[in-house]
Protein backbone atom coordinates (compact mmCIF):
# COMPACT_ATOMS: atom_id res chain seq x y z
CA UNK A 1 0.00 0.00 0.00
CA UNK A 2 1.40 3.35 -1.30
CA UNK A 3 -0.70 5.49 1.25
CA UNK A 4 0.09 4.46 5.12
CA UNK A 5 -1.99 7.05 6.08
CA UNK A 6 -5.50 6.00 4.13
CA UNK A 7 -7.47 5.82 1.21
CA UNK A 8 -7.45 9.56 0.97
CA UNK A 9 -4.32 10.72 1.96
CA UNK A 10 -5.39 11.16 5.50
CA UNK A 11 -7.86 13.85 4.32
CA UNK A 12 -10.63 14.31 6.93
CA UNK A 13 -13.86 12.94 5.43
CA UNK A 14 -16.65 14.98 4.03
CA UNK A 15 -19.54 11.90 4.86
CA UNK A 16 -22.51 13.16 6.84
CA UNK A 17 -23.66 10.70 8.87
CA UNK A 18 -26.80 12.85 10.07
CA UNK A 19 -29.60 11.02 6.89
CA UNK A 20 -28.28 7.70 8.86
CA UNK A 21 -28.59 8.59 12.29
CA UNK A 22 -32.12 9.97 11.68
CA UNK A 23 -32.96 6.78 10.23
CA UNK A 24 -32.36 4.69 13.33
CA UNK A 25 -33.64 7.12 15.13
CA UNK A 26 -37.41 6.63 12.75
CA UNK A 27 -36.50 3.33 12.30
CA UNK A 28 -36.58 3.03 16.75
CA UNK A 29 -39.61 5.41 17.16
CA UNK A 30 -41.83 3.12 14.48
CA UNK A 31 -40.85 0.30 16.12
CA UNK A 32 -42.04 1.71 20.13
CA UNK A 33 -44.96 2.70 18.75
CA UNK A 34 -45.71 -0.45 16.56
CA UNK A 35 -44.77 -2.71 19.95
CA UNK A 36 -46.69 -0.28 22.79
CA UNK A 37 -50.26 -1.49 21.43
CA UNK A 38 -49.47 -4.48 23.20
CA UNK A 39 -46.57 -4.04 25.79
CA UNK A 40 -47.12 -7.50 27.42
CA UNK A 41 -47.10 -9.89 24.50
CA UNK A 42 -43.97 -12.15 24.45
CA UNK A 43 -41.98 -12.33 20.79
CA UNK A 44 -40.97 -16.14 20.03
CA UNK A 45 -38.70 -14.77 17.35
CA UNK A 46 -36.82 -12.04 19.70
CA UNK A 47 -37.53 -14.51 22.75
CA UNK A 48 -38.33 -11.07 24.99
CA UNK A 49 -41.97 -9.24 25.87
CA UNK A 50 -42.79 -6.57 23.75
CA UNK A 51 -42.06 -3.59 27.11
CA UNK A 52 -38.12 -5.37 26.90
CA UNK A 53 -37.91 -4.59 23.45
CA UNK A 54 -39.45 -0.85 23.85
CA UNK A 55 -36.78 -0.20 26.38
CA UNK A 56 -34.28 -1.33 24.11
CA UNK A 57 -35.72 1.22 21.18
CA UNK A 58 -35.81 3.94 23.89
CA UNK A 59 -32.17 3.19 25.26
CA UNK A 60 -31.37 3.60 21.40
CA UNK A 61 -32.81 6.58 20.81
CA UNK A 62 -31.02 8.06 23.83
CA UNK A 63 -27.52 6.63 22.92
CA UNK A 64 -28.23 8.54 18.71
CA UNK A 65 -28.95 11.93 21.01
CA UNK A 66 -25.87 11.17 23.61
CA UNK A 67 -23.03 12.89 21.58
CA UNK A 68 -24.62 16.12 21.78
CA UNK A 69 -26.23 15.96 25.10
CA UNK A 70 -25.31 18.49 28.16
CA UNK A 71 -23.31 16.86 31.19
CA UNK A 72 -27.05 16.44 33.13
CA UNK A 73 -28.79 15.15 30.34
CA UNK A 74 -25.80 12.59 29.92
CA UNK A 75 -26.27 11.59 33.67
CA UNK A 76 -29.89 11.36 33.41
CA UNK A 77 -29.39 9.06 30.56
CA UNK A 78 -27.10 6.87 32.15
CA UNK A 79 -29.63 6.59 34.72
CA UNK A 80 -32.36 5.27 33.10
CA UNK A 81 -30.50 1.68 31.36
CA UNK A 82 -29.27 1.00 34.92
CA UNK A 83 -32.81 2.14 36.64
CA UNK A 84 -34.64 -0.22 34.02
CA UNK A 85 -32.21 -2.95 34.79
CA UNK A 86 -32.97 -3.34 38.52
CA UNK A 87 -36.85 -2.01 38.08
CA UNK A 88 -36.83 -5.33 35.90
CA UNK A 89 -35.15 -7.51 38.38
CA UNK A 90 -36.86 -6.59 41.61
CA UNK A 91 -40.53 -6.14 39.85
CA UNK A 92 -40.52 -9.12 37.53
CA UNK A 93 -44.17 -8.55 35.29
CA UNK A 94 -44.44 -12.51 35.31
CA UNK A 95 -43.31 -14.97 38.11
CA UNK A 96 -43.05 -18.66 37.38
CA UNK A 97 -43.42 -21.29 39.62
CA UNK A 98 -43.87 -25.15 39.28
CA UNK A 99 -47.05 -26.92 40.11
CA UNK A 100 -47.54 -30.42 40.90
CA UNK A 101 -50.34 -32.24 39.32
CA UNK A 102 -51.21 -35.90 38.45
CA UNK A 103 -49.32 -35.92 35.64
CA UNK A 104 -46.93 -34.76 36.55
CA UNK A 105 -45.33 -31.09 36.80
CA UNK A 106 -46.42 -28.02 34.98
CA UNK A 107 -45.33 -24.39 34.97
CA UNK A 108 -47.61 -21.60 35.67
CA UNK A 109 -47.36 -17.95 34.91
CA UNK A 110 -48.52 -15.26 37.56
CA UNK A 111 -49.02 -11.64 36.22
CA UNK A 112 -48.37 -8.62 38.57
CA UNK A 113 -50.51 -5.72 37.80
CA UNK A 114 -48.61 -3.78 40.70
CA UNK A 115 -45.34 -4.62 38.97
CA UNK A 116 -46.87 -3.57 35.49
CA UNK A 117 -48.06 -0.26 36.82
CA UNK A 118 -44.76 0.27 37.99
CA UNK A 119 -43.24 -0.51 35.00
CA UNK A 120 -45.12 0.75 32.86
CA UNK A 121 -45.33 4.49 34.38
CA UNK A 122 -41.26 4.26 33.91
CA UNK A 123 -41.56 3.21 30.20
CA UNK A 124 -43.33 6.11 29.84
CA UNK A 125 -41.15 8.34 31.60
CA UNK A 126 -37.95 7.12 29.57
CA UNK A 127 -40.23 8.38 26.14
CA UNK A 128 -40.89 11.57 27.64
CA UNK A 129 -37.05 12.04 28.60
CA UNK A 130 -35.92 10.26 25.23
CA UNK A 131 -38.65 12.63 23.06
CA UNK A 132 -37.69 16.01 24.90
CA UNK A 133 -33.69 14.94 24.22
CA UNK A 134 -34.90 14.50 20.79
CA UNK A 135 -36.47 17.95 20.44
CA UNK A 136 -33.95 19.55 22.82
CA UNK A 137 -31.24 18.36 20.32
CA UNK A 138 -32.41 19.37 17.20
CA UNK A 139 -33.43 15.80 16.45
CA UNK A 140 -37.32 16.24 15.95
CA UNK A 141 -39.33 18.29 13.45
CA UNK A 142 -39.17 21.88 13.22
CA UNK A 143 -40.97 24.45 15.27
CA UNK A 144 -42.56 27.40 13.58
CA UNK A 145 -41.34 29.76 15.68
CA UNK A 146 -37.93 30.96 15.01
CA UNK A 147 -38.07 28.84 11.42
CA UNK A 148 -37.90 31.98 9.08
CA UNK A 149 -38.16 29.49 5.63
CA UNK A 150 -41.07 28.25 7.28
CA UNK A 151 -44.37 28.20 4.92
């Protein structure tokens, strides 16, 4: 190779990579809102419930707006994967336990609305925070005011 230093002779690159990001960033709202008709149905494909995979999208969506985020916004989003983490772990939506029957042993699946509330009110939190980043960072659509092209 005649060029150690790269293809372009070390030239910074001209690529934008702002069409892209935007794209995931679609691509992760369609999916939330696609999923949050039914938060608590379980994907054999993914092998997770439908809230898992919305916290996912959201956690996303934060990480496309963390580059230009302010130190507290940063922190806040840091927050919420780990908060999500343990609000999963010590307010599981289903318990299993094993029964004993005749024939044997079968499992059964409990549901805990109190756990789901709880959940669920943080989902919804983690939108609000993700969607304000969103706007907050130039990352949503325009607002009229201050838009002087706007028509």
């Amino acid at each position: 190779m005649d060029n150690p230093e790269g293809l372009n002779g070390g030239q910074v690159s001209n690529y934008n990579e702002a069409y892209l990001k935007m794209l995931r960033i679609h691509h992760s709202q369609e999916v939330i809102n696609n999923l949050r008709t039914n938060m608590l149905f379980f994907d054999e494909e993914k092998s997770k419930y439908n809230f898992e995979c919305i916290i996912s999208e959201l956690q996303n969506v934060l990480m496309e707006t963390y580059g230009k985020m302010n130190d507290v916004d940063r922190k806040v989003a840091d927050g919420w994967k780990e908060d999500m983490t343990v609000l999963l772990e010590d307010k599981p939506i289903f318990n299993f336990r094993q029964s004993l029957t005749y024939s044997g042993s079968k499992t059964i699946r409990y549901f805990s609305k109190t756990n789901w509330t709880t959940v669920r009110k943080k989902i919804f939190k983690m939108e609000n925070f993700a969607r304000a980043c969103l706007e907050k960072y130039g990352y949503g659509a325009p607002n009229k005011e201050g838009q002087e092209d706007w028509e």
